[in-house]
Protein backbone atom coordinates (compact mmCIF):
# COMPACT_ATOMS: atom_id res chain seq x y z
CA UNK A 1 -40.91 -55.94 9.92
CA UNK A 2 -38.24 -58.32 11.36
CA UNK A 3 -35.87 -55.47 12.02
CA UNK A 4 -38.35 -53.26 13.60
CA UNK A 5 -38.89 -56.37 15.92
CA UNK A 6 -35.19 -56.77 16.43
CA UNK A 7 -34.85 -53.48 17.36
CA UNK A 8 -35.97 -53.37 20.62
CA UNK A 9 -33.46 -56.83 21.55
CA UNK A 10 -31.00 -54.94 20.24
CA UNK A 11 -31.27 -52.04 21.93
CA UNK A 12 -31.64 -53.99 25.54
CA UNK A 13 -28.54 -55.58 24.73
CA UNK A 14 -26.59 -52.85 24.31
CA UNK A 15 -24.46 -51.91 27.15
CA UNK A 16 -22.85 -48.78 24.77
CA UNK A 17 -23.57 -46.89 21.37
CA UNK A 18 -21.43 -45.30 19.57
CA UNK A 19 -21.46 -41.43 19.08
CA UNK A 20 -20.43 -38.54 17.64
CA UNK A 21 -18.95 -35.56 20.12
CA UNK A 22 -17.10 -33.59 21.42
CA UNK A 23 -15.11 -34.33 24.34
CA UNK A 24 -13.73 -30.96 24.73
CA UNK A 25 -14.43 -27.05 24.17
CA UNK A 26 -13.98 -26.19 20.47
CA UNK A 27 -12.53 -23.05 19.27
CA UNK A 28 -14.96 -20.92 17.07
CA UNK A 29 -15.33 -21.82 13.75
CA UNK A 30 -13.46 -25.36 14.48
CA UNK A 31 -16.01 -27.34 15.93
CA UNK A 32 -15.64 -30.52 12.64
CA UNK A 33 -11.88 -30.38 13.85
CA UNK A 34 -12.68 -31.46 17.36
CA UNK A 35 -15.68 -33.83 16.49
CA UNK A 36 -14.22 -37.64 17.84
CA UNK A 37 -16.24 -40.84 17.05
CA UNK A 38 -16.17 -42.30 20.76
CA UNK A 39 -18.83 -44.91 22.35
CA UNK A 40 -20.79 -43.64 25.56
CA UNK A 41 -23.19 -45.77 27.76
CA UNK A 42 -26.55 -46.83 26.18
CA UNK A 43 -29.27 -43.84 27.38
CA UNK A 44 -32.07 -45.76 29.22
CA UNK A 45 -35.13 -43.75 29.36
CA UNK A 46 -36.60 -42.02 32.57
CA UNK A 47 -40.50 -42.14 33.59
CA UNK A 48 -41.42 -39.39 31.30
CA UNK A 49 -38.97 -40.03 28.14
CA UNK A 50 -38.99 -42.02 24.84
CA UNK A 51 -35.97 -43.84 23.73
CA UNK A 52 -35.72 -43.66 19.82
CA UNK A 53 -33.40 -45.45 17.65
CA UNK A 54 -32.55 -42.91 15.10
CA UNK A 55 -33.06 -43.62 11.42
CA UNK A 56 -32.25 -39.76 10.30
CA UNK A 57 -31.01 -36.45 11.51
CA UNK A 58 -31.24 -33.08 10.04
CA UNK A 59 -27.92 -31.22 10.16
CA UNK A 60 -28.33 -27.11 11.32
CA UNK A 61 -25.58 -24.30 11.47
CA UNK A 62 -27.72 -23.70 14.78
CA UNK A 63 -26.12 -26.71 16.06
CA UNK A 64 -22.65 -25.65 14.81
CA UNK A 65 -23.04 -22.24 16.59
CA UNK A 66 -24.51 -23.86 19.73
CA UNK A 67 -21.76 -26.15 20.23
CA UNK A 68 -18.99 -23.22 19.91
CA UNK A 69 -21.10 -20.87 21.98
CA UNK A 70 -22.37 -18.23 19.87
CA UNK A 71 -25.58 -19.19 19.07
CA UNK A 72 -27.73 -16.45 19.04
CA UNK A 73 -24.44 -14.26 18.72
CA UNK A 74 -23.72 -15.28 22.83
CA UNK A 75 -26.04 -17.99 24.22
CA UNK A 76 -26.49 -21.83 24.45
CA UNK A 77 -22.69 -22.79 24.53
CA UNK A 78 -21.61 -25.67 26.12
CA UNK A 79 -20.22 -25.41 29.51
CA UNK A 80 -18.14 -28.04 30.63
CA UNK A 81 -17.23 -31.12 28.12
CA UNK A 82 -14.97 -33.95 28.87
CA UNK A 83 -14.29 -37.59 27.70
CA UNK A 84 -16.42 -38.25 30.74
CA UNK A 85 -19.39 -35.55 29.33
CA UNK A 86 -18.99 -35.50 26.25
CA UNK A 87 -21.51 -32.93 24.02
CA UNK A 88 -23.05 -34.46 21.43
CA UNK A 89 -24.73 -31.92 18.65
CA UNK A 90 -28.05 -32.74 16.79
CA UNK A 91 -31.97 -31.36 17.18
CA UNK A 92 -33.89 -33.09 14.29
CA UNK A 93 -34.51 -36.53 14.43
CA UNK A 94 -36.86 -39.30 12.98
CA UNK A 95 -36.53 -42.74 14.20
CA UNK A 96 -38.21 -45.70 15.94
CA UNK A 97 -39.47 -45.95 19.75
CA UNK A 98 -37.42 -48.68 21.23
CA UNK A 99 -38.34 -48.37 24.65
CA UNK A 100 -40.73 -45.96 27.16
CA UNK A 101 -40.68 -44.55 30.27
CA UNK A 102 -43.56 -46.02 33.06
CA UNK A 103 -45.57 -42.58 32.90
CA UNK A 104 -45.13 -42.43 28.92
CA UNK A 105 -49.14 -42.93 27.52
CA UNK A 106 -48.71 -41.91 24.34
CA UNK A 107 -46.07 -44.22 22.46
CA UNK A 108 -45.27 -47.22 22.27
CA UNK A 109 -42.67 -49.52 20.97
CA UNK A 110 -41.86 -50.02 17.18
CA UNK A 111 -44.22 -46.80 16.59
CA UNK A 112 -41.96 -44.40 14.04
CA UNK A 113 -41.55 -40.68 15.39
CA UNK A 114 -40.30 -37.54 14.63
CA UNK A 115 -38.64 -35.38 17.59
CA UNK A 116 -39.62 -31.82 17.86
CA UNK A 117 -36.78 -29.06 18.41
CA UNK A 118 -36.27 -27.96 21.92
CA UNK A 119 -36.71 -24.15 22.29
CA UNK A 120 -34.18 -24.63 25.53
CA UNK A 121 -31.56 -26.18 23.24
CA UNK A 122 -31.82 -29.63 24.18
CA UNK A 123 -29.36 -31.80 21.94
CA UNK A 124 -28.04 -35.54 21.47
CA UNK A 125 -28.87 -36.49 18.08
CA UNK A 126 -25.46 -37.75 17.17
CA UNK A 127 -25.99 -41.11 18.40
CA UNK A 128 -27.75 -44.59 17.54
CA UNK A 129 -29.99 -43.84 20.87
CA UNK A 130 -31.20 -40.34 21.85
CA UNK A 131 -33.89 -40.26 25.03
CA UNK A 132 -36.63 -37.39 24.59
CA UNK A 133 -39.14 -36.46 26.93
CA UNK A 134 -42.42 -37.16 25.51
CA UNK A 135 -43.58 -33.50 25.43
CA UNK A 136 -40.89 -33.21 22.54
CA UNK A 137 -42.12 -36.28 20.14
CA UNK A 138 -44.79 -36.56 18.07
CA UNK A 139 -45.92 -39.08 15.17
CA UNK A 140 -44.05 -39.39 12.03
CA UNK A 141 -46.33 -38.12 9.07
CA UNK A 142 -46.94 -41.24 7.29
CA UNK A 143 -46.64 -39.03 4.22
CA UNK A 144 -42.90 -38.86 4.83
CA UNK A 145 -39.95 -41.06 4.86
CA UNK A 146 -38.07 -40.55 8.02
CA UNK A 147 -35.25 -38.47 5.77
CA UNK A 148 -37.86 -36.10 4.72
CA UNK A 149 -39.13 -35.83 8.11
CA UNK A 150 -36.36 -35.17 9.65
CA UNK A 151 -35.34 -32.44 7.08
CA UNK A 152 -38.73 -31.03 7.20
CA UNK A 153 -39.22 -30.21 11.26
CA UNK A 154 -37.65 -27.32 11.74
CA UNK A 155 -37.74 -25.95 8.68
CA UNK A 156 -41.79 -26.15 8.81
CA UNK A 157 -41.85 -24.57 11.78
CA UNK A 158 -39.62 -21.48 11.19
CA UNK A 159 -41.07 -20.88 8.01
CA UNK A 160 -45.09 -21.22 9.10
CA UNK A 161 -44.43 -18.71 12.01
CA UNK A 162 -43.17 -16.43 9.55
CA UNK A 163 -46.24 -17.48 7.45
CA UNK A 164 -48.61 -16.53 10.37
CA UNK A 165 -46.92 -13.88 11.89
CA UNK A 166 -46.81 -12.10 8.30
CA UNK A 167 -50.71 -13.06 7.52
CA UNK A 168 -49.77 -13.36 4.23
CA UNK A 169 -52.71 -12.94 1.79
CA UNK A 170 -53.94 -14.04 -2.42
CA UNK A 171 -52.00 -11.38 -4.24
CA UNK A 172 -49.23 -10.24 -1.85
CA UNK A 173 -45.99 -9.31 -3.65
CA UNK A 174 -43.31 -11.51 -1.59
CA UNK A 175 -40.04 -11.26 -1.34
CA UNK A 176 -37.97 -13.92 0.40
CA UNK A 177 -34.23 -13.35 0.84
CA UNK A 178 -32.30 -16.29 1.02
CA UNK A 179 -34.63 -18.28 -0.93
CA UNK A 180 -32.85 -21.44 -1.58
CA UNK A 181 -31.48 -22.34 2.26
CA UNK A 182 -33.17 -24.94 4.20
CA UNK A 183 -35.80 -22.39 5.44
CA UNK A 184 -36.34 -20.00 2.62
CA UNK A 185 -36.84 -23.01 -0.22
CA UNK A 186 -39.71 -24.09 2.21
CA UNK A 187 -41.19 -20.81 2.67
CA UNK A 188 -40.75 -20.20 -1.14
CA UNK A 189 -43.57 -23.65 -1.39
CA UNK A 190 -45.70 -21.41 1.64
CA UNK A 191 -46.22 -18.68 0.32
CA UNK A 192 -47.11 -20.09 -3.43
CA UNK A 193 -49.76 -22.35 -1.26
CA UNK A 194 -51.48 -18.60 -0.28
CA UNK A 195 -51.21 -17.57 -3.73
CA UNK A 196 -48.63 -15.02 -3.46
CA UNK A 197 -46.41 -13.61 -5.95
CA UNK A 198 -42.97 -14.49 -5.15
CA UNK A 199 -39.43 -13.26 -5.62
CA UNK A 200 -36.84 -15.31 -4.66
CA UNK A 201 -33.27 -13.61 -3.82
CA UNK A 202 -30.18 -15.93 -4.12
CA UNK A 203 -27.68 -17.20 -6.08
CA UNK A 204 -27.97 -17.80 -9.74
CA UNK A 205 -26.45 -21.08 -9.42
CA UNK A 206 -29.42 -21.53 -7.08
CA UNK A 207 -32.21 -20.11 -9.43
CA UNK A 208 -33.13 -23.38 -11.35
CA UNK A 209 -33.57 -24.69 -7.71
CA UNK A 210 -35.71 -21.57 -6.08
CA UNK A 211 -37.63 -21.35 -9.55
CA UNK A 212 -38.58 -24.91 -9.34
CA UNK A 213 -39.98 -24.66 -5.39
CA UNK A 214 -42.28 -21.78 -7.32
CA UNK A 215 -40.80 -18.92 -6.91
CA UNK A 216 -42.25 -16.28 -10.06
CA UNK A 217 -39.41 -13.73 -10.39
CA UNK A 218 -35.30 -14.35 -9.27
CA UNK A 219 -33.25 -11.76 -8.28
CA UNK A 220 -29.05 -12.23 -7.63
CA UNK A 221 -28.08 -11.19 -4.95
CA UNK A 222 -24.35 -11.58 -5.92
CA UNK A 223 -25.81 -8.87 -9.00
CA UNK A 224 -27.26 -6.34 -6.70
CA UNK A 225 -30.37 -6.97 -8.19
CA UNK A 226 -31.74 -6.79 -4.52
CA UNK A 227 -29.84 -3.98 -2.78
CA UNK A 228 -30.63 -1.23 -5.63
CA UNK A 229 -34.33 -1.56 -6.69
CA UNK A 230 -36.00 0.92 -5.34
CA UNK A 231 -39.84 0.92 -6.17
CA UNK A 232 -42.11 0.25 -3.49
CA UNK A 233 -44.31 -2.69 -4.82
CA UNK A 234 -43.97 -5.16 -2.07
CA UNK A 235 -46.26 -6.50 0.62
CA UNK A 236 -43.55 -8.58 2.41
CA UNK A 237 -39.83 -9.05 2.46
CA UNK A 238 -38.95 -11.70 4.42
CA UNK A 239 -35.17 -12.20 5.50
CA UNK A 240 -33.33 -15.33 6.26
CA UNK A 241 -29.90 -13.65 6.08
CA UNK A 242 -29.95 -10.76 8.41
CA UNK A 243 -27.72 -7.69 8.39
CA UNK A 244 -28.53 -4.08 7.86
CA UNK A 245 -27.61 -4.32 4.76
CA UNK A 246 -30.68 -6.33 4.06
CA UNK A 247 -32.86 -4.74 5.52
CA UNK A 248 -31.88 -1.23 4.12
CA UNK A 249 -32.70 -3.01 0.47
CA UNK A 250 -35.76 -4.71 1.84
CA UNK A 251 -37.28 -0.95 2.84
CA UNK A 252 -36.25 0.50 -0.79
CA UNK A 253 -38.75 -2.86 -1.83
CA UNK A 254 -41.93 -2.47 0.44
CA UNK A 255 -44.69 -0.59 0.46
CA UNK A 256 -45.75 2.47 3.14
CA UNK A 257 -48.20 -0.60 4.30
CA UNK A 258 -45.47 -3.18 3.86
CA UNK A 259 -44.07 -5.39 6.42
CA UNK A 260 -40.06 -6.47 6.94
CA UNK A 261 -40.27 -9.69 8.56
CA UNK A 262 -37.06 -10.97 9.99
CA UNK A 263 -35.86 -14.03 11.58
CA UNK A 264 -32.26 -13.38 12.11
CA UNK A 265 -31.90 -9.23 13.08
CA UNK A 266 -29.02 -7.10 12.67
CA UNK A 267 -26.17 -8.72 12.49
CA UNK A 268 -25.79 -10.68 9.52
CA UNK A 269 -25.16 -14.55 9.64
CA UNK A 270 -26.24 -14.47 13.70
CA UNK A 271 -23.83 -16.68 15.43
CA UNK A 272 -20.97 -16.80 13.28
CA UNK A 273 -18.52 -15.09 16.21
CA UNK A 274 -19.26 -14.40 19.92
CA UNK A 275 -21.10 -11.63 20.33
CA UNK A 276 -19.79 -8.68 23.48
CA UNK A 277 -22.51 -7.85 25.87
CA UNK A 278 -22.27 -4.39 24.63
CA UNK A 279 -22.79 -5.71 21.27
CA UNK A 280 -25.21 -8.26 22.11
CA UNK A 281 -27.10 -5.24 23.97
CA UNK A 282 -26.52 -2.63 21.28
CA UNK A 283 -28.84 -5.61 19.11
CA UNK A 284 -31.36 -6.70 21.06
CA UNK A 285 -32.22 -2.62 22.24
CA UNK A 286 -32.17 -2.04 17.72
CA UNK A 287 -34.86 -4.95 17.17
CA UNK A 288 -37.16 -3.32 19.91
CA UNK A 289 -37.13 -0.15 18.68
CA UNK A 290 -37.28 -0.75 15.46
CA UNK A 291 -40.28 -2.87 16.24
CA UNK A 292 -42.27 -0.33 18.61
CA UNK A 293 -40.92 3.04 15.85
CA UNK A 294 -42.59 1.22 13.24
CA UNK A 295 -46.54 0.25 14.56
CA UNK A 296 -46.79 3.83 13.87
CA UNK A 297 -44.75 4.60 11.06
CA UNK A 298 -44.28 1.94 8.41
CA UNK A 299 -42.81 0.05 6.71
CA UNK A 300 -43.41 -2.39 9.80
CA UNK A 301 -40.28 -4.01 11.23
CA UNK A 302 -41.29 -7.83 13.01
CA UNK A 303 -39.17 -10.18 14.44
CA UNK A 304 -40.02 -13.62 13.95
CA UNK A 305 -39.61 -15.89 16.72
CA UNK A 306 -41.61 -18.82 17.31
CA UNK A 307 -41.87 -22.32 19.98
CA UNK A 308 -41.51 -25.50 17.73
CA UNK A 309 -43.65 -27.57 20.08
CA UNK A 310 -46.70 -25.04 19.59
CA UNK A 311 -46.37 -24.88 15.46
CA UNK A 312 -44.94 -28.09 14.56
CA UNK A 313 -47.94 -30.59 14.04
CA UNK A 314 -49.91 -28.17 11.97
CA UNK A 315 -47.18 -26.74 10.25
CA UNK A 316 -46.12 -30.47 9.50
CA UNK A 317 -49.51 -31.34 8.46
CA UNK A 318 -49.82 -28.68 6.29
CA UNK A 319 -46.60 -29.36 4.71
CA UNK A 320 -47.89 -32.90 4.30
CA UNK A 321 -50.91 -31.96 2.64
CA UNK A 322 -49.99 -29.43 0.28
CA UNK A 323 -46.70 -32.03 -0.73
CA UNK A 324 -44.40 -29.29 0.71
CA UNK A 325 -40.51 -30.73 0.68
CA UNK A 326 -37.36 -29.60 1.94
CA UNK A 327 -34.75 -29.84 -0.80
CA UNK A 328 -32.25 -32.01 0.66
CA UNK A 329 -28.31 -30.92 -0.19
CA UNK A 330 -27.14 -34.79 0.70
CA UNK A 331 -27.69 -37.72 2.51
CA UNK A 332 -24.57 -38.93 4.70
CA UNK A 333 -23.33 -42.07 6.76
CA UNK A 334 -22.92 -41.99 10.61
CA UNK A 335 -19.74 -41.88 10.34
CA UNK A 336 -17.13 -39.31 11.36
CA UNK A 337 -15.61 -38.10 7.89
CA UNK A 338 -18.68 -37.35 6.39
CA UNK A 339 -20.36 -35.10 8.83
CA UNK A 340 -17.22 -33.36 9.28
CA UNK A 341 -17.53 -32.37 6.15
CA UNK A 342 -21.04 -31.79 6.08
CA UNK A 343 -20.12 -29.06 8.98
CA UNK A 344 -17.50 -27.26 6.94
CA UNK A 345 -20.20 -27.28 4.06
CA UNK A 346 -22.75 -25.70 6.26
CA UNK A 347 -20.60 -23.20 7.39
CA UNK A 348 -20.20 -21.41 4.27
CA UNK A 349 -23.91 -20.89 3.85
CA UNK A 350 -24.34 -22.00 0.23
CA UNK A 351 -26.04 -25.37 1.43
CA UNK A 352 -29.05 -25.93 -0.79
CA UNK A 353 -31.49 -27.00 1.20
CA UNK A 354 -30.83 -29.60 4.19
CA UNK A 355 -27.88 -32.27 4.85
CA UNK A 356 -29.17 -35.48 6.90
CA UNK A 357 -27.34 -38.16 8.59
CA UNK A 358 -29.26 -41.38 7.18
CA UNK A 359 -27.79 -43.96 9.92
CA UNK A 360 -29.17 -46.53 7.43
CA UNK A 361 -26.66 -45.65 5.10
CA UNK A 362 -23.99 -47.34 7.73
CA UNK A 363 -25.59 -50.16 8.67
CA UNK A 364 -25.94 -50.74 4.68
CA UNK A 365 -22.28 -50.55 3.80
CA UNK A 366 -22.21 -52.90 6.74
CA UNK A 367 -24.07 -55.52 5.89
CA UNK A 368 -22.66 -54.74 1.80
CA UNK A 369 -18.70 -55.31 3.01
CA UNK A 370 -19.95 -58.36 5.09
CA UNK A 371 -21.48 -59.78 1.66
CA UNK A 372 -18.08 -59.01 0.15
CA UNK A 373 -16.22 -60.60 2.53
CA UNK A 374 -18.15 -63.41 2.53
CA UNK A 375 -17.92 -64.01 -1.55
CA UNK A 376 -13.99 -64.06 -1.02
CA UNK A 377 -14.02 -66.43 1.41
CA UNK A 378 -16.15 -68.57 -0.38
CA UNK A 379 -13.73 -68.21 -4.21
CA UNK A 380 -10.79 -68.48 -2.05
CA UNK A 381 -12.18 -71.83 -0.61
């Protein structure tokens, strides 16, 4: 209770934060070699914004691929970045309000928060301060520690609107490929809470994992197991991976009634590399007519796509109530070793589940070496 009162002092005080950015356009697929650990001016909050302290932040390869410019295989890339604007990464956060803007009605300070995903690509998480406006913030689910909130957001919301865009029904063969990434393990817990029958493609060092979440039936990818069955039994194959070599498989799976729900497209890994505007084009022009050919002609093809601010309180509340958890890879420091590593990790898409910056952790090992310190000082006296 004390610190939550401190915090607020603190944060007044504090003239600059420290951060973690880049001051400087990284090459693809180097973006954890030109992360610095600088210290930018303290963000004060405008009429319409919340100032949060951040307690945790979810780590994304979204955030990797926006900050080298190929999200989306060509979009959301940083312009212009500079020791003077700097780019700092991060979406996800849970934290504490420290301070409000004069038109702000619905927070107040010391009230604990979780920040909703910006569909535009807002960013700034990689900091001790982040301002949000307060269209973008909503209550932390008492339910949830701020880690597990902060893992959960996104995930929740990618993996209901594939939930509700499927209509996913009791007895509905499922498969889910990708099952035991940060998305798929939580729509592995969805789908079980509709009563579905579930197959879970990944790994099989993953399969204790993806069994556990409730998945009914594994299949190894790394075994073909998915890309040579070939009897139609399947409502829904949902993809997480992308490539048309997934969804060739997926169609050998489903049903004449079935339905290929994807949330990635095409090209497999979206984002990896940058995208030509011929390729790009060639891409975009496949997932609308594959979505239009099918209505007629099944299997149905759907791309998922979906506005976090729309889903994200009822998916979260559903999460909450049905004790839905994203698995959590690890639990890092602030600090600038760690999430560099965390990045290269992430990168080679066998992340179980989320990573999260716990800037507790920090201020623990902190206040740990300061005990330290002060038990030498006191034998050496």
């Amino acid at each position: 209770m004390t610190q939550k009162m401190d915090a607020p002092a603190r944060y007044c005080k504090a003239k600059t934060i420290p951060a973690v950015a880049l001051t400087k356009l990284p090459r693809i697929g180097h973006v954890a070699d030109e992360l610095k650990l600088i210290h930018i001016p303290t963000p004060r909050p405008s009429a319409k914004q919340v100032t949060v302290q951040l307690v945790a932040s979810s780590m994304h390869i979204d955030e990797i691929y926006a900050a080298q410019g190929t999200a989306l295989g060509r979009f959301y890339g940083p312009k212009n970045i500079s020791l003077a604007e700097p780019y700092l990464m991060g979406t996800s956060v849970s934290g504490v309000v420290v301070a409000t803007g004069k038109y702000v009605k619905r927070f107040k300070v010391g009230d604990e928060v979780t920040v909703i995903p910006n569909e535009l690509g807002e960013n700034g998480s990689w900091a001790t301060y982040r301002n949000v406006p307060e269209r973008y913030v909503m209550p932390k689910p008492p339910e949830l520690t701020h880690v597990e909130a902060s893992s959960l957001m996104l995930s929740s919301c990618v993996a209901w609107g594939a939930l509700e865009t499927a209509n996913v029904k009791a007895g509905d063969r499922c498969v889910v490929v990708g099952a035991s990434g940060a998305i798929g393990s939580v729509l592995v817990q969805l789908l079980k809470t509709k009563s579905a029958y579930v197959v879970g493609v990944c790994s099989a060092a993953n399969s204790d994992l993806v069994r556990t979440l409730g998945a009914d039936e594994i299949i190894d990818y790394q075994q073909s197991g998915f890309t040579m069955h070939r009897e139609r039994r399947t409502d829904k194959v949902f993809d997480l991976v992308g490539g048309l070599r997934v969804e060739n498989a997926a169609y050998r799976w489903l049903k004449q009634d079935g339905e290929f729900v994807t949330m990635v497209g095409p090209v497999r890994y979206l984002g990896e590399r940058k995208l030509t505007l011929k390729e790009f084009t060639r891409a975009a022009c496949y997932v609308a007519w594959r979505s239009i050919k099918t209505r007629w002609r099944g299997p149905k093809y759907t791309f998922c796509a979906m506005i976090p601010r729309r889903v994200a309180p009822k998916a979260m509340q559903f999460c909450c109530e049905h004790g839905i958890r994203s698995p959590i890879e690890g639990e890092i420091p602030f600090e600038l070793g760690p999430i560099q590593d965390a990045i290269r990790l992430l990168t080679t898409h066998r992340a179980r589940g989320r990573v999260v910056i716990n800037f507790e952790l920090a201020a623990q090992r902190a206040v740990s070496q300061e005990n330290k310190y002060q038990c030498k000082r006191a034998v050496m006296k």
